[in-house]
Protein backbone atom coordinates (compact mmCIF):
# COMPACT_ATOMS: atom_id res chain seq x y z
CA UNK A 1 0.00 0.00 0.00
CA UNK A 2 2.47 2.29 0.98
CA UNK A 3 4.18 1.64 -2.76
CA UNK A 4 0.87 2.39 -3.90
CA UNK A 5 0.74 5.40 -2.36
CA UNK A 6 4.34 6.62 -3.41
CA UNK A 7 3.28 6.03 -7.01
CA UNK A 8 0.35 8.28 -6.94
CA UNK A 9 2.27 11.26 -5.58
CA UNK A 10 5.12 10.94 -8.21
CA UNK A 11 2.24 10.96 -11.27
CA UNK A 12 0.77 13.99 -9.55
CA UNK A 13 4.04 15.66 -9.34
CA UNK A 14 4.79 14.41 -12.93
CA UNK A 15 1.96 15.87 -13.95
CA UNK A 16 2.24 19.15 -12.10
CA UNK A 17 5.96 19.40 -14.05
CA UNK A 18 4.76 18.77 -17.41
CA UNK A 19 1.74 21.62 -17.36
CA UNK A 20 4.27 24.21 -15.52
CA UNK A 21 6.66 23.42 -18.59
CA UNK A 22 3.72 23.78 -21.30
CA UNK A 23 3.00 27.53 -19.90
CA UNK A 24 6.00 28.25 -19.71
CA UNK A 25 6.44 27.62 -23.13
CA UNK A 26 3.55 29.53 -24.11
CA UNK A 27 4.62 32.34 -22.19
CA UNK A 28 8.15 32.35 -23.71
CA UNK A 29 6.67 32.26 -27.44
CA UNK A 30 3.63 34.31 -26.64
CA UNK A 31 3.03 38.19 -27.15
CA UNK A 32 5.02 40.85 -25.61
CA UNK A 33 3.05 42.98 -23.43
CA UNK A 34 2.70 46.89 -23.93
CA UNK A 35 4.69 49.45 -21.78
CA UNK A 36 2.72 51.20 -19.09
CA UNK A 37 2.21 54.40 -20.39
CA UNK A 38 3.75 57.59 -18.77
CA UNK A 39 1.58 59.96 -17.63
CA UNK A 40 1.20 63.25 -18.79
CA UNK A 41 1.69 65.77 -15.41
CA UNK A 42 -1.63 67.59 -15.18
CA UNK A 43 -1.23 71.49 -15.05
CA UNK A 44 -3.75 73.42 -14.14
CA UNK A 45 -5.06 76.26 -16.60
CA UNK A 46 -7.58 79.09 -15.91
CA UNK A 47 -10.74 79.21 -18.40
CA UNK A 48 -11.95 82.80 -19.11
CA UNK A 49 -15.49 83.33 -19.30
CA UNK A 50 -17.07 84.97 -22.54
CA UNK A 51 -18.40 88.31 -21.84
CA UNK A 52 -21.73 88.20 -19.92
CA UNK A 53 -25.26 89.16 -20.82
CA UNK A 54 -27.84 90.79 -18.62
CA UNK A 55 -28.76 86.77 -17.55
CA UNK A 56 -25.27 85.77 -15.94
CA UNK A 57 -25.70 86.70 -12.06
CA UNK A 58 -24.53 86.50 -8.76
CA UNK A 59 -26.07 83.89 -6.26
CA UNK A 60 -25.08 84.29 -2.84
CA UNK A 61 -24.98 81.07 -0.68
CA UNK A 62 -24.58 81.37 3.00
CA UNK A 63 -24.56 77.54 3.76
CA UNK A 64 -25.99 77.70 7.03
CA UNK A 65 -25.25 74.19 7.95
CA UNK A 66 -21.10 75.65 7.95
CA UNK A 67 -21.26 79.31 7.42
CA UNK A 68 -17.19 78.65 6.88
CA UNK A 69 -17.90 77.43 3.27
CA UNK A 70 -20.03 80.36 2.35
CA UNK A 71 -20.05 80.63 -1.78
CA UNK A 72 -20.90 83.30 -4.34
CA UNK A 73 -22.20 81.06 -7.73
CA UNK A 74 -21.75 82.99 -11.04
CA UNK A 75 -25.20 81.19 -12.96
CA UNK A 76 -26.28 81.55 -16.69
CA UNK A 77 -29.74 81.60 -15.82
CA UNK A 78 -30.58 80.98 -19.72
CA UNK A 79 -28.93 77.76 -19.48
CA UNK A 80 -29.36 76.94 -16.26
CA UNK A 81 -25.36 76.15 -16.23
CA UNK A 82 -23.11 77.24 -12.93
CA UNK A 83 -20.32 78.62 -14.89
CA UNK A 84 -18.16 79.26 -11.68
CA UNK A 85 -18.10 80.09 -7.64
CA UNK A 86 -15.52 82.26 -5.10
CA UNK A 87 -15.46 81.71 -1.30
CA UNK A 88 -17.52 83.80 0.63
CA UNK A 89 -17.12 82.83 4.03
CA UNK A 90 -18.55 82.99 7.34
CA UNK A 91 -21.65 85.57 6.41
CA UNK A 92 -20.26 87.39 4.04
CA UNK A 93 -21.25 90.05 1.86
CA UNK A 94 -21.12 90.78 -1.77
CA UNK A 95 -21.92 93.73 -4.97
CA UNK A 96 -21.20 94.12 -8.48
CA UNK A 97 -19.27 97.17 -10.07
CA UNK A 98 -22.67 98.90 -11.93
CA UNK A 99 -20.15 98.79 -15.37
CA UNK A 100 -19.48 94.75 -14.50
CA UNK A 101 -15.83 95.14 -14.38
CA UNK A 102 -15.73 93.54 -10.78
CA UNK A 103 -17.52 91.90 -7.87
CA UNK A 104 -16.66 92.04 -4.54
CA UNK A 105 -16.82 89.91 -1.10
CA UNK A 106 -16.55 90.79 2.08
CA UNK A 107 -15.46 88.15 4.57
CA UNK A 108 -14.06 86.95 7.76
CA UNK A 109 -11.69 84.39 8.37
CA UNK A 110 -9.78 83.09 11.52
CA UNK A 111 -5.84 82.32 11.03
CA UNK A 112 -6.57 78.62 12.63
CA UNK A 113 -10.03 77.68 11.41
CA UNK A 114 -12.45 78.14 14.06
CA UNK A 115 -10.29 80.40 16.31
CA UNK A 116 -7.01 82.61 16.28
CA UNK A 117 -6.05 86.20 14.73
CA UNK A 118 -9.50 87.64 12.57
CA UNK A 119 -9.62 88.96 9.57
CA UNK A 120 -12.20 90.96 8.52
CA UNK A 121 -10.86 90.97 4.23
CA UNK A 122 -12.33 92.29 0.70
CA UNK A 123 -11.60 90.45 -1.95
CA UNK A 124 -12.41 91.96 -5.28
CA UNK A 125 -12.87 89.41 -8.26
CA UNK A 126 -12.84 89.15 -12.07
CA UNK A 127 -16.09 88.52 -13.69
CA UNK A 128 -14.65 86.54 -16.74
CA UNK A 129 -11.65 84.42 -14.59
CA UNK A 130 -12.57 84.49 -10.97
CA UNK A 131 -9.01 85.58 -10.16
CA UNK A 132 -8.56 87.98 -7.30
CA UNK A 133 -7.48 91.67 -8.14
CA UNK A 134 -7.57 92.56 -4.95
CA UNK A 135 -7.63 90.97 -1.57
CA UNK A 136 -6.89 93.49 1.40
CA UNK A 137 -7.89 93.72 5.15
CA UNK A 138 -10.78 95.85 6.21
CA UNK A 139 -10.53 97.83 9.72
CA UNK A 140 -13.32 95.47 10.53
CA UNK A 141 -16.58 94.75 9.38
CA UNK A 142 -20.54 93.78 10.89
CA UNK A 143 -20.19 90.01 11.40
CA UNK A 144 -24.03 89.36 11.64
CA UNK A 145 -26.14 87.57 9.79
CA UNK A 146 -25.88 88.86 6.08
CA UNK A 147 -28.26 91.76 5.17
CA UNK A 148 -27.74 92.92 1.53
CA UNK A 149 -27.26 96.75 2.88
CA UNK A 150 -24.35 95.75 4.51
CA UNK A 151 -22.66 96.11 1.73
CA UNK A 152 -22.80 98.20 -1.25
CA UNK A 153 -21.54 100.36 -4.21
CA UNK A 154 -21.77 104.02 -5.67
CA UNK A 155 -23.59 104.48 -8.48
CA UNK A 156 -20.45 105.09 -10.98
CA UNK A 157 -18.32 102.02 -8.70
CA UNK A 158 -15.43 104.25 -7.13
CA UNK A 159 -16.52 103.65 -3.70
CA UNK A 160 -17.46 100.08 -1.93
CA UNK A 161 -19.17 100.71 1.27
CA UNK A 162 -18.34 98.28 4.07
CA UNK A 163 -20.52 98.78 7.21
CA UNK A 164 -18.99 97.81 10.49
CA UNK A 165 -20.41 97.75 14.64
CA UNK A 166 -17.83 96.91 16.57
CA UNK A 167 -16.65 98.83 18.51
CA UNK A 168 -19.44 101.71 17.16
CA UNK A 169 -21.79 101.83 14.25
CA UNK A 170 -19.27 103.32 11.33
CA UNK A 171 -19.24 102.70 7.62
CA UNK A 172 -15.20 102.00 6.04
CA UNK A 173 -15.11 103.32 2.62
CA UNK A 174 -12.59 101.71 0.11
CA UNK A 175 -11.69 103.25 -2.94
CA UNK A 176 -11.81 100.76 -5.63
CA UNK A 177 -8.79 103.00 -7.61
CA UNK A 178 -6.58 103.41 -5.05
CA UNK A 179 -7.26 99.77 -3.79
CA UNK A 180 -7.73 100.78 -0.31
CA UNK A 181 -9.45 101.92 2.63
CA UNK A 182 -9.29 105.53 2.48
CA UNK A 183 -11.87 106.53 4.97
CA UNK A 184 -13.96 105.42 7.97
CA UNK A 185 -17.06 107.62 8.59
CA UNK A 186 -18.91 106.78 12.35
CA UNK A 187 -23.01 106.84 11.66
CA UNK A 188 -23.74 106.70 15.94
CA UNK A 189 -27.41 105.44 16.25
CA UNK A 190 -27.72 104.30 12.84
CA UNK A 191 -27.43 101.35 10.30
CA UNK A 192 -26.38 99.02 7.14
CA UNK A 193 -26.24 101.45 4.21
CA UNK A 194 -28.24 102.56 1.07
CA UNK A 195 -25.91 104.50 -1.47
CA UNK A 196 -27.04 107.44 -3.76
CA UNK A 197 -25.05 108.87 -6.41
CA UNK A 198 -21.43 108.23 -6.69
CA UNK A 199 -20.27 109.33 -3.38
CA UNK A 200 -22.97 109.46 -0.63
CA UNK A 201 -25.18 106.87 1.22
CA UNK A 202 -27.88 106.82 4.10
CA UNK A 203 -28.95 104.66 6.81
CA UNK A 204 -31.46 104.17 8.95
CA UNK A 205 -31.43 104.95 12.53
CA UNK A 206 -33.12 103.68 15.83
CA UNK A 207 -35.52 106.50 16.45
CA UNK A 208 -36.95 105.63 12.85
CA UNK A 209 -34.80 108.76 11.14
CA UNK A 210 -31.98 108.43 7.92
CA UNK A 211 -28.42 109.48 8.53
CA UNK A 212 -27.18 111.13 5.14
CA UNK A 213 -23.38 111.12 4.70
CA UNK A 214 -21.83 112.89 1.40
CA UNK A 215 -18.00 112.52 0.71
CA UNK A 216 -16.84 115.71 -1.24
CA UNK A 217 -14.00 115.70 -4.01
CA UNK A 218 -11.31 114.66 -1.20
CA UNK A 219 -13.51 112.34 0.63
CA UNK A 220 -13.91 114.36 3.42
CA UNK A 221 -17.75 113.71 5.12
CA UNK A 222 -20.69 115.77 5.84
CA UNK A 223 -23.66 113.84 7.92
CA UNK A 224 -27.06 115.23 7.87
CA UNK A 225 -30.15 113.96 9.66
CA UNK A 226 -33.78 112.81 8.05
CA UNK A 227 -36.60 113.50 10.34
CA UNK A 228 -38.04 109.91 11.60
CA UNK A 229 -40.64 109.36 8.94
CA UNK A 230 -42.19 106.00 10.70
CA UNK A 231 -42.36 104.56 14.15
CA UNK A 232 -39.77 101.61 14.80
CA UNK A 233 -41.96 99.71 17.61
CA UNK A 234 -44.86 100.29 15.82
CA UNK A 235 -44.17 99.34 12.28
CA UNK A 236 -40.67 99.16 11.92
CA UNK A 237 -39.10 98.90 7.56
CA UNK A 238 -37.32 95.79 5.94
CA UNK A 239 -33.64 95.86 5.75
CA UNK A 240 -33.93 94.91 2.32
CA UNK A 241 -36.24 97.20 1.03
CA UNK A 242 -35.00 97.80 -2.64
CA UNK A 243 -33.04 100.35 -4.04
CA UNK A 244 -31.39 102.08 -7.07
CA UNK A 245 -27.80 103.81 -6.39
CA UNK A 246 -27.78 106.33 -9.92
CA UNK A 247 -31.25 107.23 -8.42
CA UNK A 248 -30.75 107.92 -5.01
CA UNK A 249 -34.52 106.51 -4.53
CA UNK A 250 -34.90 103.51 -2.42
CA UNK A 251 -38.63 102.01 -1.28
CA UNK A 252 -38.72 101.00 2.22
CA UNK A 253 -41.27 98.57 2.90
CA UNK A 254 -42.73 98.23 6.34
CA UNK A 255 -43.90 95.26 8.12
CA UNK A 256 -47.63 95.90 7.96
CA UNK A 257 -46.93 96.12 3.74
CA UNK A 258 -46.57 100.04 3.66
CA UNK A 259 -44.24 101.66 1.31
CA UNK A 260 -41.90 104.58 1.97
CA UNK A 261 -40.90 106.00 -1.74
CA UNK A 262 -37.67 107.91 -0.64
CA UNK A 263 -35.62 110.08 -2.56
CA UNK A 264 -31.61 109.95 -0.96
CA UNK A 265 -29.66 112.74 -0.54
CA UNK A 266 -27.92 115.26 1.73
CA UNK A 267 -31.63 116.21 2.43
CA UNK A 268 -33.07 112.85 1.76
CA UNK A 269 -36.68 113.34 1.10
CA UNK A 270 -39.84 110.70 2.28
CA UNK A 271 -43.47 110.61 0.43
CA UNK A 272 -46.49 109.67 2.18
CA UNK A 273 -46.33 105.85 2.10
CA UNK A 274 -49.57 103.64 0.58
CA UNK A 275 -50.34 100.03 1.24
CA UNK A 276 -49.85 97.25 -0.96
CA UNK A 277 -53.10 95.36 0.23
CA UNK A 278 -54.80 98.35 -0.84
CA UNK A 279 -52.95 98.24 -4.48
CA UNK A 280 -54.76 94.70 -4.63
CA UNK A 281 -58.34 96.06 -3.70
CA UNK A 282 -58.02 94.71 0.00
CA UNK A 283 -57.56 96.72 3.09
CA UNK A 284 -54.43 98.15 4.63
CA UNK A 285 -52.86 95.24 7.06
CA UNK A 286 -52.55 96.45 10.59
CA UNK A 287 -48.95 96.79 12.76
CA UNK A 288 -48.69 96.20 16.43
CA UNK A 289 -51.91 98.05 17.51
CA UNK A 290 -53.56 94.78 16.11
CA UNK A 291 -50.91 91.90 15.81
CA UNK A 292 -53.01 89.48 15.15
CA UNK A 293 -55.51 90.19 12.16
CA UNK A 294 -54.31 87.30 9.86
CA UNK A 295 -53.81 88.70 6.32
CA UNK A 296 -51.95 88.92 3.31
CA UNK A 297 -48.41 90.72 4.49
CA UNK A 298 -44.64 91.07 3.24
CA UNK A 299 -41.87 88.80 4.70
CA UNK A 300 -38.70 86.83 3.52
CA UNK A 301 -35.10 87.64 3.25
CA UNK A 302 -34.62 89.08 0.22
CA UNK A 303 -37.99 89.50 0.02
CA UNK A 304 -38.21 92.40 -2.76
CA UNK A 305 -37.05 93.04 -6.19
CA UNK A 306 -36.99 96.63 -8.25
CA UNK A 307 -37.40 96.52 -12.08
CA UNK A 308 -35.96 99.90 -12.43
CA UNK A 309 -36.95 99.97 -16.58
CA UNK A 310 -40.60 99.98 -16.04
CA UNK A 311 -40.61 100.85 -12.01
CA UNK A 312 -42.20 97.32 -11.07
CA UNK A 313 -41.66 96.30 -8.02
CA UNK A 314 -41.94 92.18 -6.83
CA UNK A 315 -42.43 91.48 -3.06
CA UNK A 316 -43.00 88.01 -1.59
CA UNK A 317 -46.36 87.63 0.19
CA UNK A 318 -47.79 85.33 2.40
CA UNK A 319 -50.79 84.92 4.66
CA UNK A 320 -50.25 86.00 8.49
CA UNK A 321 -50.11 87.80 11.57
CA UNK A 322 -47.67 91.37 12.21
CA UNK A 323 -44.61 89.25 13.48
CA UNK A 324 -44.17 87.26 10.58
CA UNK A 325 -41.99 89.54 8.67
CA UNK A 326 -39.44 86.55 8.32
CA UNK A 327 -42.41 84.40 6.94
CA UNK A 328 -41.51 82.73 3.34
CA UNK A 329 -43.88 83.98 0.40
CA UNK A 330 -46.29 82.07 -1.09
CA UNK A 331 -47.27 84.49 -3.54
CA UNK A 332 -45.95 87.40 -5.58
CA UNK A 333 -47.03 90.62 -6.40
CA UNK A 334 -45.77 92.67 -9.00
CA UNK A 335 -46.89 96.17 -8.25
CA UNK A 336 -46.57 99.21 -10.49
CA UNK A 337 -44.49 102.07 -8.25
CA UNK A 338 -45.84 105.17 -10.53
CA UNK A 339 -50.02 103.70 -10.49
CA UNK A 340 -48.97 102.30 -6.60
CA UNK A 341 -51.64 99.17 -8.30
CA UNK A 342 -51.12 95.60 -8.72
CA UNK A 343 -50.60 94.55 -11.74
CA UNK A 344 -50.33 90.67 -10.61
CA UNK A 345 -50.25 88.15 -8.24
CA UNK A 346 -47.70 85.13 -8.97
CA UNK A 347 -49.06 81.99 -7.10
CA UNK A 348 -45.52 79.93 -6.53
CA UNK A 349 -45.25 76.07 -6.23
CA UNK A 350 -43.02 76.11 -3.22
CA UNK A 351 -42.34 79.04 -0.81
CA UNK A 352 -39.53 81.39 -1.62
CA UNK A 353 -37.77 83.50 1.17
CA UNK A 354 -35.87 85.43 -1.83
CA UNK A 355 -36.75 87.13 -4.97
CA UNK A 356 -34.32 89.00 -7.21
CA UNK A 357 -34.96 90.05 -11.36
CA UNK A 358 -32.79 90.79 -14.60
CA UNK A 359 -33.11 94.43 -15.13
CA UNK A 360 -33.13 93.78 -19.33
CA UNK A 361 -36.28 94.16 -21.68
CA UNK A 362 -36.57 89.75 -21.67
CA UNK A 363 -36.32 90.34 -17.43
CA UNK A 364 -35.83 87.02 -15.35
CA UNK A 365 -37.27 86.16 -11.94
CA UNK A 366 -35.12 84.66 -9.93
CA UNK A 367 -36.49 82.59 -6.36
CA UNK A 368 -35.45 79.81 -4.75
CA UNK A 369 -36.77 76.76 -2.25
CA UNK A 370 -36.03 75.31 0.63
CA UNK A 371 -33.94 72.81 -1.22
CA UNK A 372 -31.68 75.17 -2.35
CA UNK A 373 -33.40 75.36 -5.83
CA UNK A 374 -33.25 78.46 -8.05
CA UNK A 375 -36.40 78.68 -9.77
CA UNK A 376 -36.23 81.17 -12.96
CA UNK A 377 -39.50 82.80 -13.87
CA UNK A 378 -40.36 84.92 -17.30
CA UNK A 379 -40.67 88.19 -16.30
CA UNK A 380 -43.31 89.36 -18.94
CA UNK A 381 -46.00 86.92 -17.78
CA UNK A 382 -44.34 84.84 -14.40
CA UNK A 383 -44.46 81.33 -15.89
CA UNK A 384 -41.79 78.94 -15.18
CA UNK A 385 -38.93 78.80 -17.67
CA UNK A 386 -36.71 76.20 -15.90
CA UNK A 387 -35.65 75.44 -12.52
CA UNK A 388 -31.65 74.96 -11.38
CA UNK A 389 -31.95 72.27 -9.25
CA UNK A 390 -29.68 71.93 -5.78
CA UNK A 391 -27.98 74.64 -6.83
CA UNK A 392 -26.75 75.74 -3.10
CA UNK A 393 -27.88 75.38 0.69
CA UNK A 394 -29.18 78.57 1.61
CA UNK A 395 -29.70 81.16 -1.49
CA UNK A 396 -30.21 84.55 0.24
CA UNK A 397 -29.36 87.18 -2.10
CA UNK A 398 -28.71 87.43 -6.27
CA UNK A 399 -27.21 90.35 -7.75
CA UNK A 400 -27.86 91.11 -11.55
CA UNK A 401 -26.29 93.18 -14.05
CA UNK A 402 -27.32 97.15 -14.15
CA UNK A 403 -29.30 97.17 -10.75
């Protein structure tokens, strides 16, 4: 047995020899195989955008959920493509130059993430390459939740206007030639910042008033004071009430869904306000003397749009008490400024807490969702023309060409 045994291992093994042999004669008469191939070291390159129409905008993202990775999306909204974005972090701030040759950011950043040295920087960007041409560091700047008037430009884009409250309510002006902070101008009692012309802005104080400040040819200031034209704990105005730099005129909308048409200046002027429930045949909504009548009021973020061409104006509406100013709209109206009538009412399929428009003769509506959707509307009639879907987080504001 045990011969046995020994004769079936050595015909296994035999075996095992001769088909080793076979592939390796296969192997020796077979094929050569290729070369890897060497590859090609990638180098990065920078693609430069065509020149844009009056349908390329700014979306500003403030991604809640990490406020670190705040974005600014550059979107052809007749494509529905996002052509690029810049950082915009921790709630930032952003405008266009009126002639497009430049955006701008303002932002904060800490030197070890979370914590360490601040800095409160401008960046200033290229429309077509979304390479910096500037980056500097601001005195300091308002880090609150973003509010479009923090922020903004003269009319002819010499001056950005950065506004700051620490350690007192002041406004840093940097001159966009110069490349530099050339000026900071204290507005005590008094807020965010609404510029007319192409060297003065207002804001809006506590007791319900406007501070005016006008630079002259050196940039030196001269602050005037607006008698209070409404009653802050009664029915206080929107931040974001809309407004038009080359103007000077800006429409401050109250809570209730009354409308301040104000003409900015050294002597900024106020006209007697009218309701936009009574533009739409329905009565004027009450304030705080009756909070809770439930009716059809303002309320959103960006929560109004100007169409300066034919001076119609496009506020979000929904249904509710006085203290819902931060409601979403379910509707909205397009009102016409110089009639002070409706002229419609835009039912939406989901609730927008922003609204911004093209300013060109084909306008766009822009709005977006709770999913972070931008939802582009035709401007002529209000019917859907596409929707850009997850485009961000949180869209709060859009800034379009010529506003």
């Amino acid at each position: 047995m045990l011969a046995d045994r020994r004769s079936r291992v050595a015909r296994r093994i035999s075996r095992s020899l001769a088909v080793a042999s076979v592939l390796t004669a296969i192997a020796a008469h077979g094929p050569a195989h290729a070369a890897e191939p060497i590859l090609q070291t990638e180098e990065s390159d920078i693609v430069t955008l065509p020149p844009g129409g009056p349908h390329r905008v700014l979306v500003e993202d403030g991604v809640y959920r990490h406020s670190k990775d705040g974005r600014v999306y550059v979107v052809d909204l007749d494509t529905g493509r996002l052509l690029g974005m810049v950082q915009a972090a921790y709630n930032a701030n952003m405008v266009a130059d009126p002639a497009g040759k430049a955006f701008y950011v303002a932002e904060t950043t800490w030197e070890r993430g979370n914590r360490g040295k601040r800095h409160d920087i401008l960046a200033a960007y290229d429309p077509r390459t979304l390479e910096q041409v500037a980056d500097i560091d601001l005195p300091g700047r308002a880090l609150i939740t973003p509010k479009k008037p923090d922020m903004a430009i003269g009319a002819d884009g010499h001056y950005v206007y950065v506004y700051d409250s620490s350690p007192t309510n002041a406004v840093h002006v940097y001159d966009t030639g110069l490349k530099s902070v050339v000026r900071t101008v204290d507005v005590p009692g008094c807020g965010l910042i609404f510029p007319w012309g192409n060297a003065g802005f207002s804001s809006i104080c506590g007791d319900g008033s406007l501070a005016n400040v006008q630079m002259d040819a050196k940039g030196a200031p001269t602050l005037t004071r607006t008698p209070p034209f409404f009653v802050p704990d009664r029915d206080p105005v929107f931040e974001h009430s809309p407004e038009v730099a080359a103007s000077g005129h800006v429409w401050f909308i109250s809570y209730s869904g009354l409308i301040y048409e104000t003409t900015l200046g050294a002597q900024s002027s106020v006209a007697k306000p009218w309701s936009i429930q009574e533009a739409a045949g329905l009565k004027a909504a009450s304030d705080t003397r009756a909070p809770f009548e439930v009716t059809w009021r303002p309320g959103g973020w960006q929560l109004a749009a100007l169409r300066a061409r034919d001076s119609h104006l496009f506020v979000l509406m929904h249904k509710g008490t006085f203290w819902t100013h931060k409601d979403a709209g379910s509707e909205l109206w397009e009102l016409d400024l110089k009639t002070h009538r409706l002229v419609r009412r835009i039912p939406l399929a989901a609730r927008s807490m922003m609204v911004g428009v093209t300013q060109d003769a084909q306008s766009r509506i822009m709005l977006t969702d709770e999913a972070g959707d931008l939802m582009v509307l035709d401007g002529a009639d209000g019917k859907p023309v596409r929707k850009i879907g997850a485009l961000g987080d949180a869209l709060i504001f859009t800034a379009a060409p010529g506003e």
